[in-house]
N, C-alpha and C. Protein backbone atom coordinates (compact mmCIF):
# COMPACT_ATOMS: atom_id res chain seq x y z
N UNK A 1 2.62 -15.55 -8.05
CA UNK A 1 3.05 -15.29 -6.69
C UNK A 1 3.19 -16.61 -5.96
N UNK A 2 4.57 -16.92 -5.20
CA UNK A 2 4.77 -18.02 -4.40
C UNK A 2 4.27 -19.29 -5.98
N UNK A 3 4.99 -19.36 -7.07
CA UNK A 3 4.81 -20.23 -7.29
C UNK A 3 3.23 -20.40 -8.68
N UNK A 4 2.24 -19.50 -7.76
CA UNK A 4 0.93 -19.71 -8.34
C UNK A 4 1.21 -18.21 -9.43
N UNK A 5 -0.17 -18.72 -10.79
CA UNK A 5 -0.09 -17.41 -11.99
C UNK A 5 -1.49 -16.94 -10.95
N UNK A 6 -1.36 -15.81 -10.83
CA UNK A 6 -2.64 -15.00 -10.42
C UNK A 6 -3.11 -13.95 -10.98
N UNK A 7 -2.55 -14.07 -12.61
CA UNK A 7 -3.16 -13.05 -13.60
C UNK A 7 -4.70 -12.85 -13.48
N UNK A 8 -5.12 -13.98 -13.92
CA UNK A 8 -6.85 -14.09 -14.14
C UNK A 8 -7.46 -14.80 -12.99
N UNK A 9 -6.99 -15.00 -11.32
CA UNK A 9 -7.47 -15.21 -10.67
C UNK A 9 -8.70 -14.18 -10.14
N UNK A 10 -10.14 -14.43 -9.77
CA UNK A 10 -10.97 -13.53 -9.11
C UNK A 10 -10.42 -12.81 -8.03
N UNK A 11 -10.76 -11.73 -7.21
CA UNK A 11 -10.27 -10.97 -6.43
C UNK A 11 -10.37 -11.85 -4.72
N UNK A 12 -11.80 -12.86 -5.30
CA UNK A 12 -11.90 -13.43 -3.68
C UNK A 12 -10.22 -14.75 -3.71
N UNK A 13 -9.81 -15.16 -4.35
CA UNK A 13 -9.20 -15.82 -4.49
C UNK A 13 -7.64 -15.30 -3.87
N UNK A 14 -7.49 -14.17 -5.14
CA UNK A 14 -6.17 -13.33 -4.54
C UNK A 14 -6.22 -13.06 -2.90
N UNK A 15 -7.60 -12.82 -2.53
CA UNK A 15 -7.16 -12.64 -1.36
C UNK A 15 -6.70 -13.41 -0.28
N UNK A 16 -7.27 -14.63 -0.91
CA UNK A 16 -6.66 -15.87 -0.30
C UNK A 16 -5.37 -15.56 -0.05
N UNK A 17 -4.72 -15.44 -0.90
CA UNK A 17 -2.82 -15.10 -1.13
C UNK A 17 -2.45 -14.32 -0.09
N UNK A 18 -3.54 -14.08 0.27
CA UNK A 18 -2.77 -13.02 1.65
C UNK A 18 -1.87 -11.83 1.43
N UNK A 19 -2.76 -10.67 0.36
CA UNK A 19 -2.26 -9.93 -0.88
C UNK A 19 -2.90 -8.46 0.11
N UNK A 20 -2.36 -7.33 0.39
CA UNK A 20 -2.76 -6.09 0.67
C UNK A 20 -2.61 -5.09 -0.58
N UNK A 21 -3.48 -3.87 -0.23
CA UNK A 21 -3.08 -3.21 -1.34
C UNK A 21 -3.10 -1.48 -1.31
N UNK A 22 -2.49 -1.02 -1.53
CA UNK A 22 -2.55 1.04 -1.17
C UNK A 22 -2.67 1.33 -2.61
N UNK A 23 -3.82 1.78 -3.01
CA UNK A 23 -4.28 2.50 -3.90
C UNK A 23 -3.68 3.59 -4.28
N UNK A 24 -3.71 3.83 -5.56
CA UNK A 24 -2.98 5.34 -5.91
C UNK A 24 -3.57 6.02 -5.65
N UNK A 25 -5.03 6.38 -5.38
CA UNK A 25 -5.76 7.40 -4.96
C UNK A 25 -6.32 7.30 -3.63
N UNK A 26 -5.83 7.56 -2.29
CA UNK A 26 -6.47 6.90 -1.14
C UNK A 26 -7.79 7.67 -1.07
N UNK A 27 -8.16 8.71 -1.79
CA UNK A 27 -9.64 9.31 -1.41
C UNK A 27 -10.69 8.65 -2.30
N UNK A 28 -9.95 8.13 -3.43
CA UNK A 28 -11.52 7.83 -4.31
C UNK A 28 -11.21 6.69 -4.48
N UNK A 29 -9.85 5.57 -4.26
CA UNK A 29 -10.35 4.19 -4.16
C UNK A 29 -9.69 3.46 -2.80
N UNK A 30 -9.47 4.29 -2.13
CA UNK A 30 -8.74 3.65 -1.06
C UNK A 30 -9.76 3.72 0.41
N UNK A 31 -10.73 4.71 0.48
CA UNK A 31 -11.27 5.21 1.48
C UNK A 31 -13.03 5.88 0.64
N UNK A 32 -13.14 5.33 2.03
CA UNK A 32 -15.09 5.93 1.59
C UNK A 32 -15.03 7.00 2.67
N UNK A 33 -14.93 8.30 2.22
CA UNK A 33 -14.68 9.45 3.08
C UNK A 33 -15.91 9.93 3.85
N UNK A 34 -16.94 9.09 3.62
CA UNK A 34 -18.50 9.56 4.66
C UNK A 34 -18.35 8.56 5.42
N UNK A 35 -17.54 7.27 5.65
CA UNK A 35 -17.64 6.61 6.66
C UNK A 35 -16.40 7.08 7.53
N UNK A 36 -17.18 6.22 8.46
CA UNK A 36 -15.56 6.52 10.63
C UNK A 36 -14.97 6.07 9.58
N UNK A 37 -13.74 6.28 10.23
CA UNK A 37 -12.60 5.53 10.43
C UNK A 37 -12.48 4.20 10.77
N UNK A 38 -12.98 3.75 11.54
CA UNK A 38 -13.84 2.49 11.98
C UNK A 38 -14.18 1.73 11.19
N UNK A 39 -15.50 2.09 10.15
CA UNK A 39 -15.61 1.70 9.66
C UNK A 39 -14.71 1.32 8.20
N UNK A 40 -14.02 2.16 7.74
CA UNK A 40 -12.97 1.99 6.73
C UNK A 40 -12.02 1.41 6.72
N UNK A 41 -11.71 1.19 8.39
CA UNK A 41 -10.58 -0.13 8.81
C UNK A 41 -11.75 -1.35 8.71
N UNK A 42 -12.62 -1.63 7.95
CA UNK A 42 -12.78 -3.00 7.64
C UNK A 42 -13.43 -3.15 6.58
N UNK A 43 -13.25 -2.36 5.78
CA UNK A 43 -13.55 -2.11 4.46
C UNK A 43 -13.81 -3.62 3.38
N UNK A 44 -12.55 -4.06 3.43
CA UNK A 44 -11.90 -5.51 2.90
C UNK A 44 -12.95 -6.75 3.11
N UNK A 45 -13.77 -7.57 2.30
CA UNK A 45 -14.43 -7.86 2.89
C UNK A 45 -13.81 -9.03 3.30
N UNK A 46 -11.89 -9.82 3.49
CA UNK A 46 -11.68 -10.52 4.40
C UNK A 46 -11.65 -10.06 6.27
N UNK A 47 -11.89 -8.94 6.03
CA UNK A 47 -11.69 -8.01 7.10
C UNK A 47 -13.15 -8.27 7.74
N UNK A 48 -14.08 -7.64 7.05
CA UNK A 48 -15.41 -8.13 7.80
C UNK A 48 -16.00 -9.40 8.47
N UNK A 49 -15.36 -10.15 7.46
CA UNK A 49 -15.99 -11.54 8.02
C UNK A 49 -15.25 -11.81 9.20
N UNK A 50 -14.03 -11.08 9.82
CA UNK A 50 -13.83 -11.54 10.97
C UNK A 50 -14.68 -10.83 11.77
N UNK A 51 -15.63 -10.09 11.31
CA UNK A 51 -16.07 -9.08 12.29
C UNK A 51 -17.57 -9.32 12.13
N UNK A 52 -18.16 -10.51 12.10
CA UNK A 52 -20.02 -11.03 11.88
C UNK A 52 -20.07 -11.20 13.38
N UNK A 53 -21.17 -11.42 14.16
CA UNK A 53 -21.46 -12.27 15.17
C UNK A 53 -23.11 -12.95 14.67
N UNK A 54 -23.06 -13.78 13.18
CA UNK A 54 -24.44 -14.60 13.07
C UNK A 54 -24.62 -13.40 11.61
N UNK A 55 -25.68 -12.82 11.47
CA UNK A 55 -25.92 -11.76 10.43
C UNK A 55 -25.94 -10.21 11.00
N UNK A 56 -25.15 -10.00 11.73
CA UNK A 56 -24.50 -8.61 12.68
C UNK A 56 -23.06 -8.61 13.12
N UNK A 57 -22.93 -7.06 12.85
CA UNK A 57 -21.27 -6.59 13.15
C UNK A 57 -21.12 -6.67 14.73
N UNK A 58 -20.28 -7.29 15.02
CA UNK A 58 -19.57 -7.34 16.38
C UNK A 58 -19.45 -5.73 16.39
N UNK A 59 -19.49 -4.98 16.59
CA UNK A 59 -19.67 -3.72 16.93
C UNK A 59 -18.54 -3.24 18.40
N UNK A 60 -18.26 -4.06 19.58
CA UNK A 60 -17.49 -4.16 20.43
C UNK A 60 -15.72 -4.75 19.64
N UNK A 61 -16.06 -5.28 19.01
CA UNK A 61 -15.12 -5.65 18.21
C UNK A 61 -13.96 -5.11 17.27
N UNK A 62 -15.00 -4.31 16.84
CA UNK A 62 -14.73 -3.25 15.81
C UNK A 62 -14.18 -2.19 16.29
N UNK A 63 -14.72 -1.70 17.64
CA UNK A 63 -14.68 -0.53 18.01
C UNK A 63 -12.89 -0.59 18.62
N UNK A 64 -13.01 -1.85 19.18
CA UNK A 64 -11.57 -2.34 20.19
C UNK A 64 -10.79 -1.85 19.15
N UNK A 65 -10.97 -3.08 18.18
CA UNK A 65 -9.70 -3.01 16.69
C UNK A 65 -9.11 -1.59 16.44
N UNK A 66 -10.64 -0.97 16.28
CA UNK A 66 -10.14 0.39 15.38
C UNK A 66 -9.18 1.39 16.55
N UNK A 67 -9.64 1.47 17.82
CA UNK A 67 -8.94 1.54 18.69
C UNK A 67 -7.46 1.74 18.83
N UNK A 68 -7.33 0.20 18.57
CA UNK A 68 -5.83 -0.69 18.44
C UNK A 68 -5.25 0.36 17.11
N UNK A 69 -5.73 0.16 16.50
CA UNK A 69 -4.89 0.62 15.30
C UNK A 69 -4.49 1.76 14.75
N UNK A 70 -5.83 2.86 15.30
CA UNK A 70 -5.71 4.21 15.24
C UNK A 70 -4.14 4.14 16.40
N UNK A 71 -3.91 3.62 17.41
CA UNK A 71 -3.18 3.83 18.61
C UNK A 71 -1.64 3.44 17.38
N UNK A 72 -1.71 2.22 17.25
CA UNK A 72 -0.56 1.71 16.26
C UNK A 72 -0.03 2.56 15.13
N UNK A 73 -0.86 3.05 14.86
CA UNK A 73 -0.48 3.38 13.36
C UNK A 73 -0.62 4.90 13.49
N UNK A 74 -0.83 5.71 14.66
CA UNK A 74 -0.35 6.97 15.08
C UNK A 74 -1.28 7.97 14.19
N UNK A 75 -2.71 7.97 14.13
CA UNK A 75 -3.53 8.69 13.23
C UNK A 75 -4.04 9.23 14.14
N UNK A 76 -3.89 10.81 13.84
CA UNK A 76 -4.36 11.75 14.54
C UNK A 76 -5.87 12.29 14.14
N UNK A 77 -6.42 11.86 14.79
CA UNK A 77 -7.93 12.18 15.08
C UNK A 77 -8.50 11.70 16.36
N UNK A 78 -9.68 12.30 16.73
CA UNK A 78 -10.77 13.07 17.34
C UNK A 78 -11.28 11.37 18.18
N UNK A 79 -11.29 10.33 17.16
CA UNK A 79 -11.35 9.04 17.60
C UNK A 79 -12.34 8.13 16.38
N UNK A 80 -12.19 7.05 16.44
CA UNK A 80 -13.20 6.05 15.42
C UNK A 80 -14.08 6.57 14.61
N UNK A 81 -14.95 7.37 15.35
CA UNK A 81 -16.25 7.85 14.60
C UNK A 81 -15.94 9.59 13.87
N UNK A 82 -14.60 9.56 14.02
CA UNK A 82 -14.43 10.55 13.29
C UNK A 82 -14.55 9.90 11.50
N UNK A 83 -15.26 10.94 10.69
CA UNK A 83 -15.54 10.87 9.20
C UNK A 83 -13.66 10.59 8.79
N UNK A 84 -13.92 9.74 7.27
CA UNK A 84 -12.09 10.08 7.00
C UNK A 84 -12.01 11.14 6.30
N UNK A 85 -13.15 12.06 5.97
CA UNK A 85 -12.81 13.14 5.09
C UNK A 85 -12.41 14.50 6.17
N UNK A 86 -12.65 14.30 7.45
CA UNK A 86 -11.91 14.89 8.52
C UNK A 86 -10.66 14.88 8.48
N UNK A 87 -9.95 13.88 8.47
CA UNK A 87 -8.55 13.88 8.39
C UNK A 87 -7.39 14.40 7.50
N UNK A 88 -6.46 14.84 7.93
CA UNK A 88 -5.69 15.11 6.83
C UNK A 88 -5.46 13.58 5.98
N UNK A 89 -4.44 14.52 5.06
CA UNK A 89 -4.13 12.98 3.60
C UNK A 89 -3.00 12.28 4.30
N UNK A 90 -1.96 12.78 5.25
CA UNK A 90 -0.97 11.64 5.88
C UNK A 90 -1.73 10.97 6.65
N UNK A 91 -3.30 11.30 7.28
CA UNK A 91 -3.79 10.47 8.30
C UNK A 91 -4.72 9.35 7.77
N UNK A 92 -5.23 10.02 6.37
CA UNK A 92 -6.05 9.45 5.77
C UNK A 92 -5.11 8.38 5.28
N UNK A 93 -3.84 8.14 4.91
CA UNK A 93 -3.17 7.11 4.29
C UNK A 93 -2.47 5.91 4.95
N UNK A 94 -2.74 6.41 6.54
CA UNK A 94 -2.35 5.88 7.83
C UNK A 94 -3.57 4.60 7.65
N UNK A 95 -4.48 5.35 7.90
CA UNK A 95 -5.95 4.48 7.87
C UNK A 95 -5.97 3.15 7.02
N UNK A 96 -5.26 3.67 5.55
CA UNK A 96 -5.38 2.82 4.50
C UNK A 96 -4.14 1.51 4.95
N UNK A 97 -2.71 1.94 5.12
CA UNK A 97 -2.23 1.27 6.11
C UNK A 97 -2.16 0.29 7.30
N UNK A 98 -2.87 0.92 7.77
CA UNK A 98 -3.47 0.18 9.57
C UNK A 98 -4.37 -1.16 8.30
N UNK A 99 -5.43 -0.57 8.04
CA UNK A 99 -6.31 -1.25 7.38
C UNK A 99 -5.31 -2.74 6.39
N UNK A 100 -4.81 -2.49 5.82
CA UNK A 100 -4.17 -3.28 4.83
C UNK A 100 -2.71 -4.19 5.62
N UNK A 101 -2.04 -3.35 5.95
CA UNK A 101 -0.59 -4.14 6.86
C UNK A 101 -1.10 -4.48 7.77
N UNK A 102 -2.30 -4.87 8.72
CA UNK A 102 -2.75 -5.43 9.90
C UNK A 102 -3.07 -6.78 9.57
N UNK A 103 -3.53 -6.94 8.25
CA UNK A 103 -3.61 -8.34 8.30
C UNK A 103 -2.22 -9.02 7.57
N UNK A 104 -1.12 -8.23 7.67
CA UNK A 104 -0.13 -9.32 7.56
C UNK A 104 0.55 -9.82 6.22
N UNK A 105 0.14 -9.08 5.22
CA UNK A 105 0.27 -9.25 3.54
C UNK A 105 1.44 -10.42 3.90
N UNK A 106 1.47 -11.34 2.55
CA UNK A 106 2.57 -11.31 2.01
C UNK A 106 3.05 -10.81 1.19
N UNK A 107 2.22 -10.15 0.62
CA UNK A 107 2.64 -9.42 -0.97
C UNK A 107 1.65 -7.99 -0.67
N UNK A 108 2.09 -6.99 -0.97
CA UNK A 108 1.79 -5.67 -1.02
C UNK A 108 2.05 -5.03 -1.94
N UNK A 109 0.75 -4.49 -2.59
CA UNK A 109 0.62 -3.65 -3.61
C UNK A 109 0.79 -2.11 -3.26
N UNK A 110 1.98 -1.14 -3.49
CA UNK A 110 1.62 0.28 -3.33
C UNK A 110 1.83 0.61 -4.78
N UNK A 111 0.77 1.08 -4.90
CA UNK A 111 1.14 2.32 -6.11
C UNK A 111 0.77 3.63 -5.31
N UNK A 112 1.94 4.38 -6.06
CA UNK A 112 2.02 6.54 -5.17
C UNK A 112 1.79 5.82 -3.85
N UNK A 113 2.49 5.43 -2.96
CA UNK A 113 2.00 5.28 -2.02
C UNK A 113 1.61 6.66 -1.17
N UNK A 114 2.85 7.69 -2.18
CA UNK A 114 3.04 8.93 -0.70
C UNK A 114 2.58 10.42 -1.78
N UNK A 115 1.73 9.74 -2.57
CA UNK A 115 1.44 11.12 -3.57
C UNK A 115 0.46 12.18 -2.82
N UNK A 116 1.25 13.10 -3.06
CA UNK A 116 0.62 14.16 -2.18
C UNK A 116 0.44 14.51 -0.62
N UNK A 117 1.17 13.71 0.40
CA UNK A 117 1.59 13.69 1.39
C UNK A 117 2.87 14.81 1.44
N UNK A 118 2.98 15.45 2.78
CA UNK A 118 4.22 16.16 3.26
C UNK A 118 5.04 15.19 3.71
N UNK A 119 6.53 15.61 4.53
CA UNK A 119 7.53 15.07 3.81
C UNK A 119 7.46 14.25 4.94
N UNK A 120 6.62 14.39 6.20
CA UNK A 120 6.44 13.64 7.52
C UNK A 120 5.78 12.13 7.37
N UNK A 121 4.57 12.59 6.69
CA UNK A 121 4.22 11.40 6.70
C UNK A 121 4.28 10.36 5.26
N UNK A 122 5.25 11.29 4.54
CA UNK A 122 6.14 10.23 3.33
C UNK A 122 7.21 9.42 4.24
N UNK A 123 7.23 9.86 5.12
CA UNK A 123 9.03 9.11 6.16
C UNK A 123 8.16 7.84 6.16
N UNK A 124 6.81 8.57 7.28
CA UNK A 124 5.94 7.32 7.80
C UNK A 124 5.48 5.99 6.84
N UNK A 125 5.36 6.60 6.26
CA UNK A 125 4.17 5.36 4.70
C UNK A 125 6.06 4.66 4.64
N UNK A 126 7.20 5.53 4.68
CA UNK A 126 8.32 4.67 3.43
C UNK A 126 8.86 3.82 5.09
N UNK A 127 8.92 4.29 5.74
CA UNK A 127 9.15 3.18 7.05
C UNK A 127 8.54 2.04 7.28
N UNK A 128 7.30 2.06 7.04
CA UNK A 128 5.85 0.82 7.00
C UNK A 128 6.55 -0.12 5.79
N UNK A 129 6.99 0.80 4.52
CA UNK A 129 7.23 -0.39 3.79
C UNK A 129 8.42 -0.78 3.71
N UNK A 130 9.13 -0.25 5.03
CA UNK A 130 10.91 -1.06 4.79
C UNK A 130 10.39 -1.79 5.53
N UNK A 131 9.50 -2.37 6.75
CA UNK A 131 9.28 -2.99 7.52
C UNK A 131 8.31 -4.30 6.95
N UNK A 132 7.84 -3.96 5.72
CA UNK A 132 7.26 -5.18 5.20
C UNK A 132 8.63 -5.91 4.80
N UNK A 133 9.64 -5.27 4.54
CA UNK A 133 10.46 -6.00 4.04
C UNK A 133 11.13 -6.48 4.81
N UNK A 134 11.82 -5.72 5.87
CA UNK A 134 12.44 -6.60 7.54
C UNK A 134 11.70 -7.70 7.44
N UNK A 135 10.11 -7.99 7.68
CA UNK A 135 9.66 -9.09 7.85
C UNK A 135 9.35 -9.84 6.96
N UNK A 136 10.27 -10.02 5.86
CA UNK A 136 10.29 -10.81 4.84
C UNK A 136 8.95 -10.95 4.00
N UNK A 137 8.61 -9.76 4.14
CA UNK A 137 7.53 -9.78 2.65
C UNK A 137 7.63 -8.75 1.59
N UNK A 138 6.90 -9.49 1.15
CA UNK A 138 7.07 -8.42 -0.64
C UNK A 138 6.18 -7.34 -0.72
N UNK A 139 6.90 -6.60 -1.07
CA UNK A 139 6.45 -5.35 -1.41
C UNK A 139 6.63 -4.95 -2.90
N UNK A 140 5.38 -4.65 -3.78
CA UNK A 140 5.72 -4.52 -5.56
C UNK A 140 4.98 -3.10 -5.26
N UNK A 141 5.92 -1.82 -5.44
CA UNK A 141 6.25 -0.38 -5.59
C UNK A 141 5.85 -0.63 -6.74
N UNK A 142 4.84 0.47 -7.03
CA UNK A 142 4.79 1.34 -8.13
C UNK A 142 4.56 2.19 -8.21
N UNK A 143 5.38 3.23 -8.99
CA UNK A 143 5.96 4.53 -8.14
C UNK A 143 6.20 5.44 -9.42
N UNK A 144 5.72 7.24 -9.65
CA UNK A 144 6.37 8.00 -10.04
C UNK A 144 7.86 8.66 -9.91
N UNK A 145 8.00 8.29 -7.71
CA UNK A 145 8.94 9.33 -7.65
C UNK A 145 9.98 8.29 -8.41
N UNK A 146 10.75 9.23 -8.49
CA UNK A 146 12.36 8.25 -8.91
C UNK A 146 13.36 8.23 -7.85
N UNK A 147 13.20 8.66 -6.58
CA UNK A 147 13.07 8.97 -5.47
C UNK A 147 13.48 7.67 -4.58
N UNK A 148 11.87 7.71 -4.47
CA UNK A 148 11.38 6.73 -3.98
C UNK A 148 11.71 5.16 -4.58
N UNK A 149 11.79 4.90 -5.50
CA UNK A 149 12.23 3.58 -5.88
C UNK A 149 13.95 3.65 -5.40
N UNK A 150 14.37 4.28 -5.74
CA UNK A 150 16.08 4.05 -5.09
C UNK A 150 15.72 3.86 -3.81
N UNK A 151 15.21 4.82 -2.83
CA UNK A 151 15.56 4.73 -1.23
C UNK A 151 14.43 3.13 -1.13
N UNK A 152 13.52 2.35 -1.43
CA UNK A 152 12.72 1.59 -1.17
C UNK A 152 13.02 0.16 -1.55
N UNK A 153 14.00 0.55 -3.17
CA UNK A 153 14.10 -0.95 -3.71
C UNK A 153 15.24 -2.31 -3.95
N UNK A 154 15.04 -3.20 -3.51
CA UNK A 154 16.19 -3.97 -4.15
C UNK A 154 16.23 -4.46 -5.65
N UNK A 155 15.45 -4.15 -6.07
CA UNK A 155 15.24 -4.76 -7.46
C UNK A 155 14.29 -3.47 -8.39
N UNK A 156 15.11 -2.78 -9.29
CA UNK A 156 14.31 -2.15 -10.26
C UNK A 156 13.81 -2.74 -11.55
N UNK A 157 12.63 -1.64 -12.04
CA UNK A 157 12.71 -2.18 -13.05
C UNK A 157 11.47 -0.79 -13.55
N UNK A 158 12.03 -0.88 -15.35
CA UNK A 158 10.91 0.12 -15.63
C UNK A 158 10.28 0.21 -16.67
N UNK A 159 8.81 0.61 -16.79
CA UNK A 159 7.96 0.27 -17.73
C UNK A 159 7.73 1.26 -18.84
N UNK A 160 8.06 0.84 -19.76
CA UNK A 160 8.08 1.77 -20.97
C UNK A 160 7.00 1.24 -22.51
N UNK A 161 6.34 1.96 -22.67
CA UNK A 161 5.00 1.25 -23.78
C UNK A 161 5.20 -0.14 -23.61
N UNK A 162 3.96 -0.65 -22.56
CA UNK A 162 4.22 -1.61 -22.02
C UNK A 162 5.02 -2.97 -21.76
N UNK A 163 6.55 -2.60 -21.96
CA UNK A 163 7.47 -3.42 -21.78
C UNK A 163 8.03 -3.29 -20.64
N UNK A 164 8.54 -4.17 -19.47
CA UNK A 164 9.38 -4.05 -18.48
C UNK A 164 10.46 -4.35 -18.64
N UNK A 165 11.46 -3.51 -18.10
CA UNK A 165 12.95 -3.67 -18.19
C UNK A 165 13.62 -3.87 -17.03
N UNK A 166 14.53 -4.26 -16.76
CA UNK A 166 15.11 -4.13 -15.78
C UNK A 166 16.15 -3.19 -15.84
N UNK A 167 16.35 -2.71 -14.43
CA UNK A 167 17.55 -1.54 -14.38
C UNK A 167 17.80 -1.15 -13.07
N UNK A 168 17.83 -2.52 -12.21
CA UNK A 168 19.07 -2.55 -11.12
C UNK A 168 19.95 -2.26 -11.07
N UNK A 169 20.80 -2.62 -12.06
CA UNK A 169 22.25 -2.51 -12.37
C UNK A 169 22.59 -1.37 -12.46
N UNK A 170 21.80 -0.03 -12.62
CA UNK A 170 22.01 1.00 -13.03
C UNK A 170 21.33 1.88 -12.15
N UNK A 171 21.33 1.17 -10.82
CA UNK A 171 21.12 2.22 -9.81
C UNK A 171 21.39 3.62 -9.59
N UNK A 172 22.79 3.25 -9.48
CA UNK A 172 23.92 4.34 -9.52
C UNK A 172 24.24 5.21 -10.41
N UNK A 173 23.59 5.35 -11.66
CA UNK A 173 23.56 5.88 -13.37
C UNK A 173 22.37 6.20 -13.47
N UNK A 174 21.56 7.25 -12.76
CA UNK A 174 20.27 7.81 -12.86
C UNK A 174 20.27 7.88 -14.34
N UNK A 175 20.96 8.71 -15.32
CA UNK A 175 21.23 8.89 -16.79
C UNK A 175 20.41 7.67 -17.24
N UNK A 176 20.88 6.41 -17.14
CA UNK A 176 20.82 5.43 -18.06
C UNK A 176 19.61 5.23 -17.55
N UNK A 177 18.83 4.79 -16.42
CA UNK A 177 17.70 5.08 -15.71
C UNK A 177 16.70 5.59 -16.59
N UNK A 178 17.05 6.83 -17.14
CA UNK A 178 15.98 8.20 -17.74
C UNK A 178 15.93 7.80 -19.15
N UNK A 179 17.22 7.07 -19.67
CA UNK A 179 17.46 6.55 -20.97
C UNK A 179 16.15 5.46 -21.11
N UNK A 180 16.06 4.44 -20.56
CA UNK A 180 14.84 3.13 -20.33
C UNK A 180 13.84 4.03 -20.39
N UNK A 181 13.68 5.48 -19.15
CA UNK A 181 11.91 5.20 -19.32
C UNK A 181 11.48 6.29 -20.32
N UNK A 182 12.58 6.59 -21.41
CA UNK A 182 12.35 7.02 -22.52
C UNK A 182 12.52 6.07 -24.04
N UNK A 183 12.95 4.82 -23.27
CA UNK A 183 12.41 3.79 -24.25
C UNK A 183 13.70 3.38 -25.20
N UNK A 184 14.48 3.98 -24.57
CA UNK A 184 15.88 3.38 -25.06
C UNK A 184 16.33 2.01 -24.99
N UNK A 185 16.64 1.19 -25.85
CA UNK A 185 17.10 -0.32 -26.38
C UNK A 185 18.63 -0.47 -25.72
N UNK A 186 19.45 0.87 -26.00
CA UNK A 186 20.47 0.62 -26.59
C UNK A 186 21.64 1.52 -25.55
N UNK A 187 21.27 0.66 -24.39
CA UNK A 187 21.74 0.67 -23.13
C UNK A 187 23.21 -0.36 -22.72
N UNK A 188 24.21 -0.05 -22.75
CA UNK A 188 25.22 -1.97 -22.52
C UNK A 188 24.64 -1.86 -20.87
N UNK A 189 25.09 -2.85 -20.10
CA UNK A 189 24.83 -3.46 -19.18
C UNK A 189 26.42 -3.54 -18.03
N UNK A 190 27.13 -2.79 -18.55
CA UNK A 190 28.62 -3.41 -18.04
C UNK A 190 28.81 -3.15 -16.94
């Protein structure tokens, strides 16, 4: 990324990179569903450390933020100290959102970003990530729908017993598309 291999970099490092990330599962790795909301918007622990005052949580701090962001990022609940297992899954993925695009990625990880969401707040999650891209950052989709990678991507590509292919070119040829992620070689390119 930008230059650097960050295969075998540690995770405190990547985060240096200024790297966000939406989990394929926002309930079992994206969100700790017995904590606020509040608290799950600072999950990250680059996130916390803006939030110490000495060996204690700014607590006024926190409360503002989460505030801010529940307001931004349009999550319907009760307020901060609502549990996230209260929420529905478009609100719960909002959370994960607010949480992750607030600090600004340059590079963003979604995998499923919108698995199992209705079709409202799939608009919402796929708007957030045309907007990483308006503001010139990267966004690396990884994605079941087939859907979703056309309306999201400038650049395809698809993984078949672990080989990546590319298949931009064949946007427009869903066929040849289905051909790759069944492991077909013997594709022309014309």
């Amino acid at each position: 990324f930008k230059g650097q291999l960050v295969t075998n970099l540690p995770s405190s490092k990547i985060r240096q990179l200024k790297y966000g990330y939406i989990p394929n599962d926002r309930q079992t790795a994206g969100l700790i569903l017995n904590f606020t909301i509040a608290e799950n918007l600072i999950l990250n622990i680059h996130r916390l450390n803006g939030y110490r005052k000495g060996i204690r949580l700014d607590r006024k701090r926190i409360a503002a933020d989460a505030d801010d962001l529940i307001s931004r990022y349009d999550v319907r609940t009760t307020g901060r100290q609502a549990l996230a297992k209260s929420l529905s899954g478009g609100n719960q993925q909002k959370v994960v959102l607010a949480r992750e695009l607030s600090q600004e990625p340059e590079l963003l990880l979604a995998v499923n970003p919108t698995r199992g969401l209705d079709i409202g707040a799939t608009d919402y999650v796929h708007q957030r990530l045309l907007e990483q891209q308006q503001n010139h950052r990267a966004v690396l989709l990884i994605t079941t729908e087939l859907d979703e990678v056309l309306a999201l991507s400038d650049r395809i590509f698809v993984m078949y017993n672990g080989k990546l292919t590319e298949a931009t070119a064949f946007r427009d040829e869903l066929s040849k598309i289905g051909l790759l992620m069944t492991g077909s070689e013997s594709i022309s390119r014309e």
